[in-house]
Protein backbone atom coordinates (compact mmCIF):
# COMPACT_ATOMS: atom_id res chain seq x y z
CA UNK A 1 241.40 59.87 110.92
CA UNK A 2 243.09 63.19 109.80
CA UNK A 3 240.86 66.29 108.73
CA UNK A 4 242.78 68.95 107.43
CA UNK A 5 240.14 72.32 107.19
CA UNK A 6 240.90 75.50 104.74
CA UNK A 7 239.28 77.91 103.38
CA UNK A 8 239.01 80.70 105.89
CA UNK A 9 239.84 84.41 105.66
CA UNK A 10 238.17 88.07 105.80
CA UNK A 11 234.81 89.35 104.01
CA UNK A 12 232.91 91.83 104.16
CA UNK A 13 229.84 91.36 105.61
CA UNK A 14 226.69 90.12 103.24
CA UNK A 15 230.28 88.02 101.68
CA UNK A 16 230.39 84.17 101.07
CA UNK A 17 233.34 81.72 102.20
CA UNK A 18 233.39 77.89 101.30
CA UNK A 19 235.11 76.22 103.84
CA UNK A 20 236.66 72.42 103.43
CA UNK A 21 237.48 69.84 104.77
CA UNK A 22 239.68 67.16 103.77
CA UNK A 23 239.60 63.73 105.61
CA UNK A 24 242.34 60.98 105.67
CA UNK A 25 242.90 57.88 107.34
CA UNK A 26 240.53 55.23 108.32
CA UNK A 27 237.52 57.51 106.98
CA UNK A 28 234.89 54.29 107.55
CA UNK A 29 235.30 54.67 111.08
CA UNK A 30 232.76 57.94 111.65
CA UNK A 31 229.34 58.27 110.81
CA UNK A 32 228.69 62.51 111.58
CA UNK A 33 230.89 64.96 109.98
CA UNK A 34 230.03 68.54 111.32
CA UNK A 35 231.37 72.16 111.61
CA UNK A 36 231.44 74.17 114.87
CA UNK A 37 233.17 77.56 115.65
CA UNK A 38 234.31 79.46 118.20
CA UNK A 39 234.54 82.84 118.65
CA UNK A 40 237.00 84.95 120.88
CA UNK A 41 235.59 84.64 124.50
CA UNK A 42 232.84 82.01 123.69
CA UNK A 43 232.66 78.40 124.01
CA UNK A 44 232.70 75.96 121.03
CA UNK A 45 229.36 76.17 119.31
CA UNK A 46 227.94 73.62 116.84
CA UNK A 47 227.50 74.95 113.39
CA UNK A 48 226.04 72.18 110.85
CA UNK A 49 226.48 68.56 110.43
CA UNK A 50 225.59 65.87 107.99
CA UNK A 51 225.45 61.99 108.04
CA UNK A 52 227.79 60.52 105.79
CA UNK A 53 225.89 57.95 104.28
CA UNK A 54 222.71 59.08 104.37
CA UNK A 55 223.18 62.94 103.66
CA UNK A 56 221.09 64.17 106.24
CA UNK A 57 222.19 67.51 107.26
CA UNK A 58 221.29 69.76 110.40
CA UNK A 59 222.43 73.34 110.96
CA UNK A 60 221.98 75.37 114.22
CA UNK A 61 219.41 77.79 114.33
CA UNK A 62 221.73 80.77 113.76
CA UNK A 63 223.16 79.58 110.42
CA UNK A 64 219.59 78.22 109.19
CA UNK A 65 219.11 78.95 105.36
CA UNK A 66 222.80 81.11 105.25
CA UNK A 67 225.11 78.24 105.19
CA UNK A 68 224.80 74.97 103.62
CA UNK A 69 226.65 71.94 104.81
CA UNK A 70 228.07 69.26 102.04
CA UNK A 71 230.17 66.57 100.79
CA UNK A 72 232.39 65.00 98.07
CA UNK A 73 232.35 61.47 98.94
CA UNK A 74 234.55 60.12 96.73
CA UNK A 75 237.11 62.69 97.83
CA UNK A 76 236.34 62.56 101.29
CA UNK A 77 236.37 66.12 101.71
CA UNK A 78 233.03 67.93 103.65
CA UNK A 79 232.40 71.44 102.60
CA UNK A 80 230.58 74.63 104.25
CA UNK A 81 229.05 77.07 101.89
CA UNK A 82 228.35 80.74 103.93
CA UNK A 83 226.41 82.94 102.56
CA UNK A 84 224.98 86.46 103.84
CA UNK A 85 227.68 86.10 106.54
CA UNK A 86 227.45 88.57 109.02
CA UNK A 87 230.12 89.96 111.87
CA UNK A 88 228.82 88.00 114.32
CA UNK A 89 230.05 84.51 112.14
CA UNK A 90 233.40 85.65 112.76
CA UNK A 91 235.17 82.30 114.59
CA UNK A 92 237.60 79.98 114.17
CA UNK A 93 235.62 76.60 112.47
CA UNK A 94 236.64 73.42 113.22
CA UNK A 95 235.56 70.11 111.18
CA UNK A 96 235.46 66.95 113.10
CA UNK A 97 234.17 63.63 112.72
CA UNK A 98 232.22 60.99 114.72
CA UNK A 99 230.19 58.56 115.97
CA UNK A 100 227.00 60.92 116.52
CA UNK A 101 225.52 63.85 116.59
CA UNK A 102 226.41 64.89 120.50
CA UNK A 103 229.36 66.85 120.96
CA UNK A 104 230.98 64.02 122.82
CA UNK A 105 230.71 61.48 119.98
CA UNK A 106 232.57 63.49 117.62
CA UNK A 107 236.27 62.03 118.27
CA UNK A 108 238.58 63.77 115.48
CA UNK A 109 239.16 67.34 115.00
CA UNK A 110 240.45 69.68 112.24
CA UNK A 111 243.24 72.19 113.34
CA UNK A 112 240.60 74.84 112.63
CA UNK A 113 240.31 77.53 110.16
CA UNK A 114 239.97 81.16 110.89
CA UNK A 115 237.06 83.52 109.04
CA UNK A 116 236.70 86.98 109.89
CA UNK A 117 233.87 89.01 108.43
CA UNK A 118 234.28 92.89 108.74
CA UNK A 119 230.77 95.18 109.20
């Protein structure tokens, strides 16, 4: 499985970004796609995640009702809508894909995509 993220760049704060990302490959294999981040500093951080079949979705407490997690199944391709981003979303986001919704279960990674937001 390849996942191939875009999307990223600088906005202001109170801005919105949609972030994607496009999967390839043996795409049956994973069950969880999900976004994390990381920010200069700071350890990789879940961000949202949904089930692929079902469309269950879960975000992290700090995203909650801001960003909405998403996908195009018949392109493959997940999505992150931010909204009301704030300085403190500045990271680089990484898709990735798995067997679960640990951090350990997710096995492929997106090369990451960089969003700044300026106060």
């Amino acid at each position: 499985v390849q996942l191939q993220a875009s999307g990223g760049g600088l906005v202001q704060a109170g801005g919105s970004l949609r972030l994607s990302c496009a999967a390839s490959g043996r795409t049956f294999t994973y069950y969880v796609m999900g976004w994390f981040r990381q920010a200069p500093g700071k350890e990789r951080e879940f961000v949202a995640a949904i089930v692929w079949s079902g469309g269950s979705t879960y975000y992290a407490d700090s995203v909650k009702g801001r960003f909405t997690i998403f996908r195009d199944n018949a392109k493959n391709t997940l999505h992150l809508q931010m909204n009301s981003l704030k300085p403190e979303d500045t990271a680089v986001y990484y898709c990735a894909a798995g067997h679960g919704l640990g951090y350990a279960q997710y096995h492929y990674w997106g090369q990451g995509t960089l969003v700044t937001v300026s106060s």
